[in-house]
N, C-alpha and C. Protein backbone atom coordinates (compact mmCIF):
# COMPACT_ATOMS: atom_id res chain seq x y z
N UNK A 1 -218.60 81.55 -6.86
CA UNK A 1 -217.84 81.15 -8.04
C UNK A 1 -216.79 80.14 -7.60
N UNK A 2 -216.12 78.95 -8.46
CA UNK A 2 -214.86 78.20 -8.24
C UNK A 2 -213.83 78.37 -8.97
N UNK A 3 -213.33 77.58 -8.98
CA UNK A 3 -211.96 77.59 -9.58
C UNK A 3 -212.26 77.30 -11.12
N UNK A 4 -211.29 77.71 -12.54
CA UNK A 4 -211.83 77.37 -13.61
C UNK A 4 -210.92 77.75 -14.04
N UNK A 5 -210.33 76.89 -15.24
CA UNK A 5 -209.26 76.18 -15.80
C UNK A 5 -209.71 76.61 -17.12
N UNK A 6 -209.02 77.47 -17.74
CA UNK A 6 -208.80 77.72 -19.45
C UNK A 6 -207.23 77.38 -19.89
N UNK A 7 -208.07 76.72 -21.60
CA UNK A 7 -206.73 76.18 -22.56
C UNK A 7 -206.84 77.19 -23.29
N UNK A 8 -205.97 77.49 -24.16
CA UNK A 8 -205.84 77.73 -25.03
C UNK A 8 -204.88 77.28 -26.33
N UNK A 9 -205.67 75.96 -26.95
CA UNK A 9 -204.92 74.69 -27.55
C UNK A 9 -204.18 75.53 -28.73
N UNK A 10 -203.39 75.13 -29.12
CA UNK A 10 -202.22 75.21 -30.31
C UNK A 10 -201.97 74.00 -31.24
N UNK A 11 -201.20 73.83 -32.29
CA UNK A 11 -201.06 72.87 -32.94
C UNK A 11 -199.71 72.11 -32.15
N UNK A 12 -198.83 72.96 -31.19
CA UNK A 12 -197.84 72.85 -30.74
C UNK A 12 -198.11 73.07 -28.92
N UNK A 13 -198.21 74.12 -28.98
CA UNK A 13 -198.42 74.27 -27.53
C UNK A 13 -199.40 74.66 -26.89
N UNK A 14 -200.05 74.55 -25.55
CA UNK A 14 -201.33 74.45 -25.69
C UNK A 14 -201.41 75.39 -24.25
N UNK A 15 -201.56 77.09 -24.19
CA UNK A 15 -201.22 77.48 -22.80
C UNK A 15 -202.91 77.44 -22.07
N UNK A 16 -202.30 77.49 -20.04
CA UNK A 16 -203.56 76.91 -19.36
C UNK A 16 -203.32 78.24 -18.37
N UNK A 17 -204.08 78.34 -18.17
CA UNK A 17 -204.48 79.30 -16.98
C UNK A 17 -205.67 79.01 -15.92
N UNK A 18 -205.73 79.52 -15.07
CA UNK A 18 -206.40 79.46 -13.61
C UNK A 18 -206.99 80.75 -12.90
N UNK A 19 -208.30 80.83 -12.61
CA UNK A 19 -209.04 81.82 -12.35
C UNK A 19 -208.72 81.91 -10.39
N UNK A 20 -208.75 82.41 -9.57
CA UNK A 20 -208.60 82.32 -8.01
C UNK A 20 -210.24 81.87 -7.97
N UNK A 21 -210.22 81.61 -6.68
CA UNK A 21 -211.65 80.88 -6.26
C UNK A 21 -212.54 81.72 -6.19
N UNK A 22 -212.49 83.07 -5.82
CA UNK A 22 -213.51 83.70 -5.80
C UNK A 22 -214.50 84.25 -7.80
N UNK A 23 -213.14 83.69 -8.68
CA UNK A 23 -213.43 83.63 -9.80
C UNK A 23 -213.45 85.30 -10.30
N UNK A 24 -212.15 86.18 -9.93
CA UNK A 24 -212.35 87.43 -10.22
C UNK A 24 -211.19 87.95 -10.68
N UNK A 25 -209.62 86.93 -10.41
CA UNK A 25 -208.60 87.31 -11.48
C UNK A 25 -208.68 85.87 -12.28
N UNK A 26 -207.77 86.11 -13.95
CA UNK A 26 -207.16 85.51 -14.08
C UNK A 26 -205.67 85.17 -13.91
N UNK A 27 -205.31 83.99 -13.80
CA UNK A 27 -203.70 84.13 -13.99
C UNK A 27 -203.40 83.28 -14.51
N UNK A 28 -201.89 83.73 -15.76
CA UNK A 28 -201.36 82.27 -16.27
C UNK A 28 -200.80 81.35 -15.65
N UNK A 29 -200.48 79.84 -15.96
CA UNK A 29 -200.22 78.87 -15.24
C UNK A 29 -199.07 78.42 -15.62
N UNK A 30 -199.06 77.72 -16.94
CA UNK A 30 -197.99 76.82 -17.20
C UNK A 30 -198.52 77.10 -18.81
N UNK A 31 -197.66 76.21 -19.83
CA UNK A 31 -197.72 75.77 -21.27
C UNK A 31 -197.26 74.63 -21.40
N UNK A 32 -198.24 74.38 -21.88
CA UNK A 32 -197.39 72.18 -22.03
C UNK A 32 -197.28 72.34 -23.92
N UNK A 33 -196.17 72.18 -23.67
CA UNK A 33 -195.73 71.80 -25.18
C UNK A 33 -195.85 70.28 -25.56
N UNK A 34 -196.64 69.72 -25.99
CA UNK A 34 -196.70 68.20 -26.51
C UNK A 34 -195.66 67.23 -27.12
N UNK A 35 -194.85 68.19 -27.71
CA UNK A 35 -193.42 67.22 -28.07
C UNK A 35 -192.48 67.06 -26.94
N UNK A 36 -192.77 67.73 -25.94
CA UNK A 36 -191.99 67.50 -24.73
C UNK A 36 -192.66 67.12 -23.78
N UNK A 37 -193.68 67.71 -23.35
CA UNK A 37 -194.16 67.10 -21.92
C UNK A 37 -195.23 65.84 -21.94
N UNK A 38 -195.69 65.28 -22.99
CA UNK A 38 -196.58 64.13 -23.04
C UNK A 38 -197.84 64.36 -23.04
N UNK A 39 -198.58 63.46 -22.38
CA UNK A 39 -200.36 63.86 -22.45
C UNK A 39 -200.71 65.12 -21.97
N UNK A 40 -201.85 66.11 -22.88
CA UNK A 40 -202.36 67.33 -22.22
C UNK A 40 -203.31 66.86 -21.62
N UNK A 41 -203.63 65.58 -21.59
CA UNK A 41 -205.43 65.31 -21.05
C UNK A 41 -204.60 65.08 -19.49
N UNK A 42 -204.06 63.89 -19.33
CA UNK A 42 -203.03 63.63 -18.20
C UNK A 42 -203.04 64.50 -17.44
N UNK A 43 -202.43 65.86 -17.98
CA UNK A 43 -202.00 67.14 -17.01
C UNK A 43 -203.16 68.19 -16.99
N UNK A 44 -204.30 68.10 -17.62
CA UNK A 44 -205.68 68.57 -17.27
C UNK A 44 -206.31 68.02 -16.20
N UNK A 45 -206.51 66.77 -15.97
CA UNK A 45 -207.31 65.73 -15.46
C UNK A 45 -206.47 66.55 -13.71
N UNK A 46 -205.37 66.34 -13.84
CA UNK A 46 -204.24 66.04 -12.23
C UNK A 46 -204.28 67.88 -11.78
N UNK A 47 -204.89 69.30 -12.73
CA UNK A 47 -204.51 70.02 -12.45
C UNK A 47 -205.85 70.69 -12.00
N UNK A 48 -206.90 70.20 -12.36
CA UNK A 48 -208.81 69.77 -12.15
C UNK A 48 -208.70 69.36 -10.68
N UNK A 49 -207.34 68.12 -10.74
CA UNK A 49 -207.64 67.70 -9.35
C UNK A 49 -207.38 68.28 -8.23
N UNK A 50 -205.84 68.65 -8.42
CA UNK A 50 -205.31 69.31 -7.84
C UNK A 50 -205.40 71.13 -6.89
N UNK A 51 -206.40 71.49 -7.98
CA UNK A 51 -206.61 72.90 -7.59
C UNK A 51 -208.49 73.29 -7.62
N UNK A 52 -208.60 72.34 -7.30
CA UNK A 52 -210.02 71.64 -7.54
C UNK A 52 -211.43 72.19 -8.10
N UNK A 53 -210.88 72.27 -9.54
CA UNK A 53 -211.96 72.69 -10.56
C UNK A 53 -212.91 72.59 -10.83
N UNK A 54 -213.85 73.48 -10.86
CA UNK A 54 -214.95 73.05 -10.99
C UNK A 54 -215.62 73.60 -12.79
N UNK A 55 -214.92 73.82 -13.29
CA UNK A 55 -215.46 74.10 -14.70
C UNK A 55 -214.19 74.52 -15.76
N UNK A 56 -214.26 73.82 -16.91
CA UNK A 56 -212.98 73.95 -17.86
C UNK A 56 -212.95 74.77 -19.02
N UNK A 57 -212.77 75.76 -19.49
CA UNK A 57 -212.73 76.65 -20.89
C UNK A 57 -212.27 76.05 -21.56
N UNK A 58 -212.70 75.76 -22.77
CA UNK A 58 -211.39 75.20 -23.70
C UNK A 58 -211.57 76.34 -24.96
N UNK A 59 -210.43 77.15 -25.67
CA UNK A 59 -210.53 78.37 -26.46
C UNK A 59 -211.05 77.39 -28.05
N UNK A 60 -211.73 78.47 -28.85
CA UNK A 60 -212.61 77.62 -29.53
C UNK A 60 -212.27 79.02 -31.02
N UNK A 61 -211.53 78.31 -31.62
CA UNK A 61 -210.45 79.34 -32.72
C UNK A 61 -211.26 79.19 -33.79
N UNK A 62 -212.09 80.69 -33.63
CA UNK A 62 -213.24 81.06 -35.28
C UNK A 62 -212.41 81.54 -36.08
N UNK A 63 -212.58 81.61 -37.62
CA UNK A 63 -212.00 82.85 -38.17
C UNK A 63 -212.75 84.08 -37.92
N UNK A 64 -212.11 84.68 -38.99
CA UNK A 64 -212.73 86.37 -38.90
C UNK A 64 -214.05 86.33 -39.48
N UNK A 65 -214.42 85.23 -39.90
CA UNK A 65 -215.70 85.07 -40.62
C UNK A 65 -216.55 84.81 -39.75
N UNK A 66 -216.90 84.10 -38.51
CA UNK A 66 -217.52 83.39 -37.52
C UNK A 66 -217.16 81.92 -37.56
N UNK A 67 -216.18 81.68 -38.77
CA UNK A 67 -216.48 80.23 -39.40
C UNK A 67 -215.31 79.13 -38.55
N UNK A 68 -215.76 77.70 -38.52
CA UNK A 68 -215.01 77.27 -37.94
C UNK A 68 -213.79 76.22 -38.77
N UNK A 69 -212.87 76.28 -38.85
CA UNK A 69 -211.63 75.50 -39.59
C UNK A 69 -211.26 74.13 -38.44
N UNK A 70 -210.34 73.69 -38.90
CA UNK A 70 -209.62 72.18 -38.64
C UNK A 70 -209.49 72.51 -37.39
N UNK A 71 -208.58 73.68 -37.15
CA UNK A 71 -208.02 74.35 -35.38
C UNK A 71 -209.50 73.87 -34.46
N UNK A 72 -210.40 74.36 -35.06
CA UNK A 72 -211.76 74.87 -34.29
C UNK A 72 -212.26 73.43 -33.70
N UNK A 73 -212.37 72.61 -35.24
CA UNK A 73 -212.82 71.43 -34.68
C UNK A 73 -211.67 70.46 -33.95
N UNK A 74 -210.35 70.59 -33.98
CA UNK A 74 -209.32 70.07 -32.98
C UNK A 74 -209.78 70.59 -31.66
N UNK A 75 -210.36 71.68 -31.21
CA UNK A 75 -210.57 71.90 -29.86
C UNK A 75 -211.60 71.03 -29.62
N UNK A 76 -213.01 71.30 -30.38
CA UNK A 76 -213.90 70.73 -30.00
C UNK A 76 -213.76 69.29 -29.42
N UNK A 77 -212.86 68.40 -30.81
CA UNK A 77 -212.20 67.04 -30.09
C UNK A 77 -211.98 67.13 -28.96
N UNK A 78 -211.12 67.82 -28.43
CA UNK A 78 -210.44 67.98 -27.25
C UNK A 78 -211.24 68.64 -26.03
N UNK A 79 -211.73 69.20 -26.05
CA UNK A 79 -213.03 69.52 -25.22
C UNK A 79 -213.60 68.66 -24.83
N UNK A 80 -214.26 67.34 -26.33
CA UNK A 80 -215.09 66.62 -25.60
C UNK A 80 -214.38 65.19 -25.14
N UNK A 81 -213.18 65.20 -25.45
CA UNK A 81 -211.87 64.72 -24.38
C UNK A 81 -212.15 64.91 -22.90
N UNK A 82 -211.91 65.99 -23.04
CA UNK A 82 -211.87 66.62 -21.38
C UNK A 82 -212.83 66.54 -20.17
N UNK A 83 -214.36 66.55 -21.24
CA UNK A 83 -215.26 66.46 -20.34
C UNK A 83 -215.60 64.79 -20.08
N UNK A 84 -215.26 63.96 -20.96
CA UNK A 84 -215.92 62.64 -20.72
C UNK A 84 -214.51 62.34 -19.53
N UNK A 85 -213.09 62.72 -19.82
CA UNK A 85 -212.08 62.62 -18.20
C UNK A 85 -211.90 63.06 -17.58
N UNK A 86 -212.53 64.24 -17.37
CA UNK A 86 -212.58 64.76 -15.66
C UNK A 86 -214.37 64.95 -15.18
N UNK A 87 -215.07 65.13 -16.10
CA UNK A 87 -216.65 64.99 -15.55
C UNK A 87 -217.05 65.97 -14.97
N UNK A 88 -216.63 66.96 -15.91
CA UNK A 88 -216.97 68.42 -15.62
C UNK A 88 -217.44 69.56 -16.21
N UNK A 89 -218.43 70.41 -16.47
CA UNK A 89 -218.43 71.11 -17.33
C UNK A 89 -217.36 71.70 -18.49
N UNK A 90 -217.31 71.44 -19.57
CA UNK A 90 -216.77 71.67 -20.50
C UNK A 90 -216.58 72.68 -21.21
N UNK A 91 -216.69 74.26 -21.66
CA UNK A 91 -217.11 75.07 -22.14
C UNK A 91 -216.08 75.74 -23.17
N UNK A 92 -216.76 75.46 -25.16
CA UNK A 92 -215.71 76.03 -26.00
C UNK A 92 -216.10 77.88 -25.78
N UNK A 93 -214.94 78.20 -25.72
CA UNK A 93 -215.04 80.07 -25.75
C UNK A 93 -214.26 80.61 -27.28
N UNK A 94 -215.01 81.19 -27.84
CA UNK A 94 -214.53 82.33 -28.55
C UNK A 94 -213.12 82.68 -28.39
N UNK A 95 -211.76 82.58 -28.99
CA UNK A 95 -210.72 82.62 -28.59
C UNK A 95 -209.72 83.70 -29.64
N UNK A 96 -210.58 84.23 -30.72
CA UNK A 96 -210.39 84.80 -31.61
C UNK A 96 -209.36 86.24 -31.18
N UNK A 97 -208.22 86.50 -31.54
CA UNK A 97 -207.33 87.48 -31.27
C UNK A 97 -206.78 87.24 -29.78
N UNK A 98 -207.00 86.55 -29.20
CA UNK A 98 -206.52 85.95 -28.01
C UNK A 98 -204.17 85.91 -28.19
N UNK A 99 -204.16 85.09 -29.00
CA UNK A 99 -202.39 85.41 -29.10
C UNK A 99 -202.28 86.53 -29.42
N UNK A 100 -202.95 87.20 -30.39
CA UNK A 100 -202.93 88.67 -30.58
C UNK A 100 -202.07 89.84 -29.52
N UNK A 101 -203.24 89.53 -28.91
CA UNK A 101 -203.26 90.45 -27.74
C UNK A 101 -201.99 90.14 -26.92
N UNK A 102 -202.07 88.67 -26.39
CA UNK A 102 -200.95 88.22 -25.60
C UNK A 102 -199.63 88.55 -25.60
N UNK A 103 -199.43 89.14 -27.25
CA UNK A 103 -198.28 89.90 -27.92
C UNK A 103 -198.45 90.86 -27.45
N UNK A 104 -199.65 91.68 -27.27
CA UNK A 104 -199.40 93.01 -27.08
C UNK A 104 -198.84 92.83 -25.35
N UNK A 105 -199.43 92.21 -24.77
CA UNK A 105 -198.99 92.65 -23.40
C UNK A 105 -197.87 92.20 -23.37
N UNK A 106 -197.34 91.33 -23.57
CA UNK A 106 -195.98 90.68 -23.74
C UNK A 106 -195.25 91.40 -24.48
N UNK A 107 -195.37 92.95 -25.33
CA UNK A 107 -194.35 93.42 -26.43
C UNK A 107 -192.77 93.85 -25.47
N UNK A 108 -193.23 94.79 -24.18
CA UNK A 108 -192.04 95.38 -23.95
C UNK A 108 -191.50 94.18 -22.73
N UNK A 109 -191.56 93.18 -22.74
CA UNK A 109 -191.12 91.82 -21.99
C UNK A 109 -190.35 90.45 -22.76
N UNK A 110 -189.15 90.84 -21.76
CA UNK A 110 -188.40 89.25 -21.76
C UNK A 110 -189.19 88.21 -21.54
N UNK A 111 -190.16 87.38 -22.12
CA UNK A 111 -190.57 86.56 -21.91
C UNK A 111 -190.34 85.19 -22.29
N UNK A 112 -190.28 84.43 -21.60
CA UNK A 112 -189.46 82.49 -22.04
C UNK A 112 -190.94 81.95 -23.14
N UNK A 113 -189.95 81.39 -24.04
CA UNK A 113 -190.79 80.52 -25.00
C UNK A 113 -192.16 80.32 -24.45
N UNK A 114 -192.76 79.97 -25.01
CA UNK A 114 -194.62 79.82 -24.71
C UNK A 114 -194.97 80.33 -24.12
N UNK A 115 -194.91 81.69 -23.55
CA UNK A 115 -195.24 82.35 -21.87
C UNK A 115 -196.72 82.94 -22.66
N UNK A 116 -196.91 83.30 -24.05
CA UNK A 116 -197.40 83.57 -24.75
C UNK A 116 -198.99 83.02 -24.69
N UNK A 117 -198.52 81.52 -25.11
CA UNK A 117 -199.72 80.55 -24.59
C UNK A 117 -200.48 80.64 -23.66
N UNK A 118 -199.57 80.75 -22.26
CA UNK A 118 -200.31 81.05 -21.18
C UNK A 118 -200.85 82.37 -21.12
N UNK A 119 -200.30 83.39 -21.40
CA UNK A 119 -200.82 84.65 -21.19
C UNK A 119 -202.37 84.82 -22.35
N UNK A 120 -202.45 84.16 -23.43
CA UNK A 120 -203.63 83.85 -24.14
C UNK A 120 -204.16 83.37 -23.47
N UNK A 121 -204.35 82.06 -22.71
CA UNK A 121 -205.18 81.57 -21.68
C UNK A 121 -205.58 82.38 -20.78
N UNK A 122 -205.10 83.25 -20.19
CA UNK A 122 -205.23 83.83 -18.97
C UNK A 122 -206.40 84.83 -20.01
N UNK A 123 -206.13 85.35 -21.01
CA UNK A 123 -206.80 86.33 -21.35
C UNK A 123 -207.96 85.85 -21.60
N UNK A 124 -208.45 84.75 -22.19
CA UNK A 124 -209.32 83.99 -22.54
C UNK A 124 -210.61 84.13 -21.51
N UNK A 125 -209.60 83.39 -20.46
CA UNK A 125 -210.47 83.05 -19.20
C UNK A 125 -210.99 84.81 -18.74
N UNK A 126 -210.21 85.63 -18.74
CA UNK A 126 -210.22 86.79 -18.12
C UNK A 126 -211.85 87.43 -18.62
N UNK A 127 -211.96 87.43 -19.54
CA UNK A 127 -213.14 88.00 -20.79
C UNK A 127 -214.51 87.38 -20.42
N UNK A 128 -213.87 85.83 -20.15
CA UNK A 128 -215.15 85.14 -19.87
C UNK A 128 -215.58 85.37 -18.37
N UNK A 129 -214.64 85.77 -17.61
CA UNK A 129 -215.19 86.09 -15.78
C UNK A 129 -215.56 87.45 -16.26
N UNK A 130 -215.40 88.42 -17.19
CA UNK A 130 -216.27 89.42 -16.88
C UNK A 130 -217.01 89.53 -17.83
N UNK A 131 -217.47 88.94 -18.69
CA UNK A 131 -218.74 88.92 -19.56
C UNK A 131 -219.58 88.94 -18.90
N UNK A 132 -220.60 90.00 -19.22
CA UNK A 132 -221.90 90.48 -18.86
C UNK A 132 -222.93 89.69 -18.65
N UNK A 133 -223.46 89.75 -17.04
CA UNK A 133 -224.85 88.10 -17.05
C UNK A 133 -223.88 87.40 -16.02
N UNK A 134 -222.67 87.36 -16.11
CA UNK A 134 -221.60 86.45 -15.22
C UNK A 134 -221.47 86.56 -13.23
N UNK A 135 -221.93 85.89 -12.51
CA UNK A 135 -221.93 86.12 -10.98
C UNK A 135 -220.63 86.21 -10.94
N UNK A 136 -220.51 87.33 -10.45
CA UNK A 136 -219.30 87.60 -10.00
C UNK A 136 -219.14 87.69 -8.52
N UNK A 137 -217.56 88.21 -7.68
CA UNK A 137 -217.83 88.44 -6.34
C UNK A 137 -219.04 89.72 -5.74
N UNK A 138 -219.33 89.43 -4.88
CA UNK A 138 -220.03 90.95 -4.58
C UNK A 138 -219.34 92.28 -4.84
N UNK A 139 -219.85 93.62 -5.03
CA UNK A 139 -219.43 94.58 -5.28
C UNK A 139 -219.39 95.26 -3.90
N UNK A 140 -218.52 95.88 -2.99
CA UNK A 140 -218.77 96.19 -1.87
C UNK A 140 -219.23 97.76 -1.88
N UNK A 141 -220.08 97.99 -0.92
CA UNK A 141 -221.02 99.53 -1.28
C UNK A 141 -219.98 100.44 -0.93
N UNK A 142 -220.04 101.54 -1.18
CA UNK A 142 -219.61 102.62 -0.58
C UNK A 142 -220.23 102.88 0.82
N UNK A 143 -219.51 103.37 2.12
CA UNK A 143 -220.12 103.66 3.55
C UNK A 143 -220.99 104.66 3.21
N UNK A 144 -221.87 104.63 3.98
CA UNK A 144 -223.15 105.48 3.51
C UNK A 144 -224.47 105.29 2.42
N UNK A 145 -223.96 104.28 1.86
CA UNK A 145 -225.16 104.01 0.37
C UNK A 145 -226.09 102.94 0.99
């Protein structure tokens, strides 16, 4: 498994997370807020490079219906952003209750503005390293088996 980079885009802030190389935790990274920090493609492209990615999640916001709204197709844009500037597998995920949750783990925590974002990302990515069918690291036997 490599390294692999999930968004989880917002209309505002857009949190990213990072899988370890062996591809078996997630962890959150950062949140780029767009009215402040500038290009998200910019800081995708340099963080691909940097930690050297080999495949990108981008969260892909259904409703409760299966159906897809404006959000849904803003990722897709942005997805296929991503893949024509860094030249890498691209992949929209199911992202549905994703902040949800991020609340929940975040309820009894001081947490700084957008930490939220990221912790959705992280969860994102997390679901998709253990979805069923997925190579994961080896399982090590028990002595004796």
């Amino acid at each position: 498994m490599a390294v692999i980079l999930a968004l989880d885009p917002g209309l505002r802030r857009t949190g990213i997370a990072l899988c370890d190389p062996t591809g078996t935790l997630a962890r959150p990274l950062l949140t780029h807020d767009r009215r402040v920090d500038g290009s998200l493609l910019k800081l995708v492209a340099a963080l691909c490079e940097e930690h050297s990615v080999q495949r990108v999640l981008v969260g892909l916001p259904l409703t409760q219906m299966n159906e897809e709204g404006a959000t849904a197709q803003a990722a897709r844009g942005l997805a296929e952003k991503i893949r024509l500037l860094v030249k890498l597998p691209v992949e929209l995920v199911d992202e549905r209750y994703s902040s949800l949750e991020a609340d929940r783990v975040l309820a009894d925590k001081k947490a700084p503005k957008g930490r939220r974002d990221a912790v959705a990302a992280a969860l994102i990515l997390q679901t998709w390293l253990d979805a069923p069918g997925r190579e994961g690291p080896p399982i090590p036997r028990e002595p004796g088996s």
